[in-house]
N, C-alpha and C. Protein backbone atom coordinates (compact mmCIF):
# COMPACT_ATOMS: atom_id res chain seq x y z
N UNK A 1 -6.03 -4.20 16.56
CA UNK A 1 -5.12 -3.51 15.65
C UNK A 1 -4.56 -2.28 16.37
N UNK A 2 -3.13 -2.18 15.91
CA UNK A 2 -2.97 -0.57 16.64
C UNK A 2 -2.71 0.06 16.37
N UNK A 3 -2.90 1.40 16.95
CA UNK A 3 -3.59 2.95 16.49
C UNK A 3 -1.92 3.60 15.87
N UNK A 4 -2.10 3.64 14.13
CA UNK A 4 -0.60 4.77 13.78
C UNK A 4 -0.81 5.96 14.46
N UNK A 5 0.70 6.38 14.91
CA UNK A 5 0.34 8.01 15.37
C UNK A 5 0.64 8.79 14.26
N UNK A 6 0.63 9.78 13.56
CA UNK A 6 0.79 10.93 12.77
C UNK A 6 2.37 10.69 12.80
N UNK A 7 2.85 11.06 14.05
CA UNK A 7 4.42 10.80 14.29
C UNK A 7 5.43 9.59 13.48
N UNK A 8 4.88 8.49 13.96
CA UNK A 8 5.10 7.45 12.96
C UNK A 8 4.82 7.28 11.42
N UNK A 9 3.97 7.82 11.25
CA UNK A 9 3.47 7.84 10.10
C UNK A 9 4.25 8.36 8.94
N UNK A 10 4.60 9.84 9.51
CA UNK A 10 5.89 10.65 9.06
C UNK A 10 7.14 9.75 8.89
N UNK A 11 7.69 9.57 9.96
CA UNK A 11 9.03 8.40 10.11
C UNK A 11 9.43 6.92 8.60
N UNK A 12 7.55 6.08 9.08
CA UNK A 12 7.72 5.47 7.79
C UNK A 12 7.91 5.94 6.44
N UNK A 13 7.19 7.44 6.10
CA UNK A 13 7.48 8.34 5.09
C UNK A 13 8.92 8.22 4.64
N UNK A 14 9.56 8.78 5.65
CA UNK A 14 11.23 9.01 5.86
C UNK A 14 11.76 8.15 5.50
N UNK A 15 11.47 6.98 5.80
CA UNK A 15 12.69 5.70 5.56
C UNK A 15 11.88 5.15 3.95
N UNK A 16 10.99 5.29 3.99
CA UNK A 16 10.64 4.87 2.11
C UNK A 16 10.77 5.34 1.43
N UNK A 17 10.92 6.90 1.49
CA UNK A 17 11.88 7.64 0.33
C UNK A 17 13.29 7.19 0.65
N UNK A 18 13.75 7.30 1.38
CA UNK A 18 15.12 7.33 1.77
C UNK A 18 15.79 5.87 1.37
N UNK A 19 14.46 4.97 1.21
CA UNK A 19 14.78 3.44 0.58
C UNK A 19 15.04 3.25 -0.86
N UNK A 20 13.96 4.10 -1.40
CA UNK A 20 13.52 4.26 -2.55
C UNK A 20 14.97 4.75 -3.28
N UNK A 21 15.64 5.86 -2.91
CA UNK A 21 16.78 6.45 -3.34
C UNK A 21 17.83 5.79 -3.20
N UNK A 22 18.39 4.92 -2.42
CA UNK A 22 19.18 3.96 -2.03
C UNK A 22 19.11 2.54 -2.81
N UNK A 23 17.97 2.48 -3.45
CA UNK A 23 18.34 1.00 -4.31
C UNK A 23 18.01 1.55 -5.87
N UNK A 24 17.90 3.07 -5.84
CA UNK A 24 17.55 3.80 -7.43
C UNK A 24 16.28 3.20 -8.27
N UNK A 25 14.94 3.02 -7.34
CA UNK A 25 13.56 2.27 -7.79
C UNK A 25 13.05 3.94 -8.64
N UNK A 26 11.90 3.16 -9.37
CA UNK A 26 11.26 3.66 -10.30
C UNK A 26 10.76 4.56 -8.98
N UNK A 27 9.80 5.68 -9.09
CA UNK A 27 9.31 6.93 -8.28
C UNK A 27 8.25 5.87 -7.69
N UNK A 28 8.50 6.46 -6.20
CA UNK A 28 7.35 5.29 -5.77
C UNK A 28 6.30 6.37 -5.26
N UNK A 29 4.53 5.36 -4.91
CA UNK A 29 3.87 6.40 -3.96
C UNK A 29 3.09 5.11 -2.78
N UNK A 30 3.04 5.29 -1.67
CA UNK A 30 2.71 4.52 -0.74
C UNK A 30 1.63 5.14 0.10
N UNK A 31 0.55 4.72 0.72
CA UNK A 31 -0.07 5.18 2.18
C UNK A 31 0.27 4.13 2.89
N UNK A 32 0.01 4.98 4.27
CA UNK A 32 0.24 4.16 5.71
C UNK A 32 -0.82 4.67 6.29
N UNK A 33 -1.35 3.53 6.73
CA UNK A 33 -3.24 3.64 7.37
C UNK A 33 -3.66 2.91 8.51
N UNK A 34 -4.10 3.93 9.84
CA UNK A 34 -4.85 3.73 10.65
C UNK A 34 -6.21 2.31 10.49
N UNK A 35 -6.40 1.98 12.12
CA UNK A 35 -7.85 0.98 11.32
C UNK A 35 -8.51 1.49 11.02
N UNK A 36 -9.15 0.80 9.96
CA UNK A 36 -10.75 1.14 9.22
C UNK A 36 -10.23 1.78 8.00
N UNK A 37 -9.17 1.55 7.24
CA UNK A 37 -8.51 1.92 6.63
C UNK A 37 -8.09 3.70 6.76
N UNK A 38 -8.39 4.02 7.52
CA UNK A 38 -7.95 6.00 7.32
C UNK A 38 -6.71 6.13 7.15
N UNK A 39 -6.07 6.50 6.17
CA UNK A 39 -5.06 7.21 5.62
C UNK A 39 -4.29 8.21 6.70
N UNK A 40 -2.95 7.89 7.17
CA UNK A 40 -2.45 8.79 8.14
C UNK A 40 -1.24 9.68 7.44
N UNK A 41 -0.67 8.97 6.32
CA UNK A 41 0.04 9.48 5.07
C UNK A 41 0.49 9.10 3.57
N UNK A 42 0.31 9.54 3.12
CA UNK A 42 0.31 9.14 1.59
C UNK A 42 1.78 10.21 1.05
N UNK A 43 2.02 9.13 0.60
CA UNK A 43 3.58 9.79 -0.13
C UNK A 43 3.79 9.34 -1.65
N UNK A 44 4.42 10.37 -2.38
CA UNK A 44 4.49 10.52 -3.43
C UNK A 44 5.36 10.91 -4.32
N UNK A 45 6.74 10.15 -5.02
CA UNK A 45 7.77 10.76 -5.48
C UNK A 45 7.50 11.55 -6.50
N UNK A 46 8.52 12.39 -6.97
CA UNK A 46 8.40 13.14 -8.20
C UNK A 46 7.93 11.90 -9.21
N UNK A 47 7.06 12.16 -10.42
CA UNK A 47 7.67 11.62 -11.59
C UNK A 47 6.55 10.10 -11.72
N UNK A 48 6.26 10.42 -10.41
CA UNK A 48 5.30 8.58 -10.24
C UNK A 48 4.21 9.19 -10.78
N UNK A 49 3.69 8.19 -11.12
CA UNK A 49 1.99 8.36 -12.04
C UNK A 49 0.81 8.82 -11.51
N UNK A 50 0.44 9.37 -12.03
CA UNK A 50 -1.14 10.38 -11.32
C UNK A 50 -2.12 9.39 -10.82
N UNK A 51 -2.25 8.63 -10.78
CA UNK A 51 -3.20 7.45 -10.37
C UNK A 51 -3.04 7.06 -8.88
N UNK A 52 -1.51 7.23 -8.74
CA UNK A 52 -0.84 6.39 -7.47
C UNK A 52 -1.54 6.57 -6.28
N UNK A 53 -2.22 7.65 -6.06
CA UNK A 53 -3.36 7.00 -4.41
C UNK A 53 -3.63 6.53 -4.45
N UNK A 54 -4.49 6.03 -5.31
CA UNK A 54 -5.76 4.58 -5.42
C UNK A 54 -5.32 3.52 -5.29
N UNK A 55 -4.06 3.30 -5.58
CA UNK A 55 -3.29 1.89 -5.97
C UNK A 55 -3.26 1.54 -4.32
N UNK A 56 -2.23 2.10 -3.88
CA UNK A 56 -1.70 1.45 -2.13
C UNK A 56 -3.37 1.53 -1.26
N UNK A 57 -4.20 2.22 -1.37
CA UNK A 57 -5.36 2.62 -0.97
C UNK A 57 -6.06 1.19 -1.32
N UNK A 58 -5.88 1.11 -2.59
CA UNK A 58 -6.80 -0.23 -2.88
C UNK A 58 -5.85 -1.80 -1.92
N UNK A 59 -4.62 -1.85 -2.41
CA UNK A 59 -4.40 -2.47 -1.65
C UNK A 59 -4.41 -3.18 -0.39
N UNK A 60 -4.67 -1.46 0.72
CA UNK A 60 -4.76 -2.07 2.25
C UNK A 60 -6.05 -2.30 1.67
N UNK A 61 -7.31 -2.02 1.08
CA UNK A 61 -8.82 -2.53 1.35
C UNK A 61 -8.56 -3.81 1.06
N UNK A 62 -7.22 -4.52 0.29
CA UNK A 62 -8.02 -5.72 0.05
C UNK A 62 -6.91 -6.76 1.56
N UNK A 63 -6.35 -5.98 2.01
CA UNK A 63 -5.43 -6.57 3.15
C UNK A 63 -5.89 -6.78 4.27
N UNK A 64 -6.37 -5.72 5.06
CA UNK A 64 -6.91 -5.16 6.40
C UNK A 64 -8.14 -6.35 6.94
N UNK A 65 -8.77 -6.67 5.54
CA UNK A 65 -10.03 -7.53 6.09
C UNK A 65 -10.18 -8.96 6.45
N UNK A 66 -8.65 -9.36 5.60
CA UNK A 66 -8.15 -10.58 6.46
C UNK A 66 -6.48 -10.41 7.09
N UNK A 67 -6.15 -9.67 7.75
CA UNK A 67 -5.68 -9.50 8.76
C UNK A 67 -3.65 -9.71 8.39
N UNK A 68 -3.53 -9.33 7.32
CA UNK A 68 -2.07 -9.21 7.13
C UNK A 68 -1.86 -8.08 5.99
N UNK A 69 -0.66 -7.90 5.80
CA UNK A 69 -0.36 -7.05 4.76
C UNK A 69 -0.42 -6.94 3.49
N UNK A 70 -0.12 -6.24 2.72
CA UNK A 70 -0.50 -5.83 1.31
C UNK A 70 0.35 -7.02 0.65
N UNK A 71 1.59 -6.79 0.95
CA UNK A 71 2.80 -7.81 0.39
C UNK A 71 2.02 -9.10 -0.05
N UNK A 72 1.72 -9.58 1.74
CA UNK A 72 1.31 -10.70 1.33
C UNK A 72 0.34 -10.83 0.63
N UNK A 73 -0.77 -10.43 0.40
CA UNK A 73 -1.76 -10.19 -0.33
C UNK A 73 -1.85 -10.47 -1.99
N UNK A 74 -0.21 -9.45 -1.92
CA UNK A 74 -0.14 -9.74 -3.27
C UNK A 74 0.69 -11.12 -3.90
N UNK A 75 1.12 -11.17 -3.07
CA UNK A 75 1.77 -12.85 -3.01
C UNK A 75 1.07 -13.71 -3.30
N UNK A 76 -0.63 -13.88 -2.57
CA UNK A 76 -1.45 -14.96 -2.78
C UNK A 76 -2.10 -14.31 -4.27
N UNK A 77 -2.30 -13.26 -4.08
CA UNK A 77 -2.74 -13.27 -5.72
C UNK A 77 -2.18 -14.11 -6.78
N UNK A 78 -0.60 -13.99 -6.33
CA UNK A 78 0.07 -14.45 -7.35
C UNK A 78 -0.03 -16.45 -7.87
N UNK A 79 -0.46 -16.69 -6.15
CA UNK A 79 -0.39 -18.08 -5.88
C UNK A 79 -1.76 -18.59 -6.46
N UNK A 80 -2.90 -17.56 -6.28
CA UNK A 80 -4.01 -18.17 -6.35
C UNK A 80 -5.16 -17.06 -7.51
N UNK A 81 -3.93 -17.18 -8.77
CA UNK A 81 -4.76 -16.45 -9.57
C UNK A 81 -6.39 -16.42 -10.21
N UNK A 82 -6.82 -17.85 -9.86
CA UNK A 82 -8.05 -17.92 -10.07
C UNK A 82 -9.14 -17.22 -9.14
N UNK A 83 -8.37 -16.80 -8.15
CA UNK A 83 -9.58 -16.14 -6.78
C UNK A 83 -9.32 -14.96 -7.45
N UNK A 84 -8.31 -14.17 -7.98
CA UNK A 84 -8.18 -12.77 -8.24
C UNK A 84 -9.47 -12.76 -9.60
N UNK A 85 -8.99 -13.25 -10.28
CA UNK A 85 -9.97 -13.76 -11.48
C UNK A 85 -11.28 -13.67 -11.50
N UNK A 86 -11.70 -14.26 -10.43
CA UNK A 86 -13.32 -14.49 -9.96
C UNK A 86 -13.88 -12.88 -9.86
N UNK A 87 -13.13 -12.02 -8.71
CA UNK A 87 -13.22 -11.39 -8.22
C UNK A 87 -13.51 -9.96 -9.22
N UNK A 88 -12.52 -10.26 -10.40
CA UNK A 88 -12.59 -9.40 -11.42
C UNK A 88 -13.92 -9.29 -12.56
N UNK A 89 -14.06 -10.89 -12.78
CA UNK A 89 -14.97 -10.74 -13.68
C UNK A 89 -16.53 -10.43 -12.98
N UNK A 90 -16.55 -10.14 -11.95
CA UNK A 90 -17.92 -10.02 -10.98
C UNK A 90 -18.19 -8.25 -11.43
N UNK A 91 -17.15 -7.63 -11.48
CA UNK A 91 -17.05 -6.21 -11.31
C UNK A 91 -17.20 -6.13 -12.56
């Protein structure tokens, strides 16, 4: 896996607000994370919901450990709602 720099980290910041404002989306909040999940930045529009770290946070945990992105992640959830299911009623 390879190492975000701080530098980058910032940059992706930049272009996801700057996305966010350009297609007029609800207030978004995102992290972008180093391996082992460490957090290199977390961003946060006005107006988005007090909860919003946990969300993208939870996400990469459930991404990182098989080896693609959140997106997709949430894609197979969508495909394979009975594994999400399982997973829920355990907790």
């Amino acid at each position: 896996m390879n190492i975000i720099l701080f530098e980058h980290a910032n940059i992706t910041q930049t272009a996801k607000f700057e996305r966010s404002q350009k297609i007029k989306s609800y207030p978004i909040s995102f992290s972008v994370v180093g391996p082992r999940n460490i957090v290199k930045v977390f961003g946060k529009e006005n107006r988005a919901a007090a909860l919003r770290f946990k969300i993208p946070l939870g996400k990469t945990y459930a991404a990182l450990p098989v080896g693609h992105s959140s997106s997709r992640s949430s894609a197979q959830d969508n495909e394979r709602p009975v594994f999400t299911k399982v997973i829920d009623d355990v907790s």
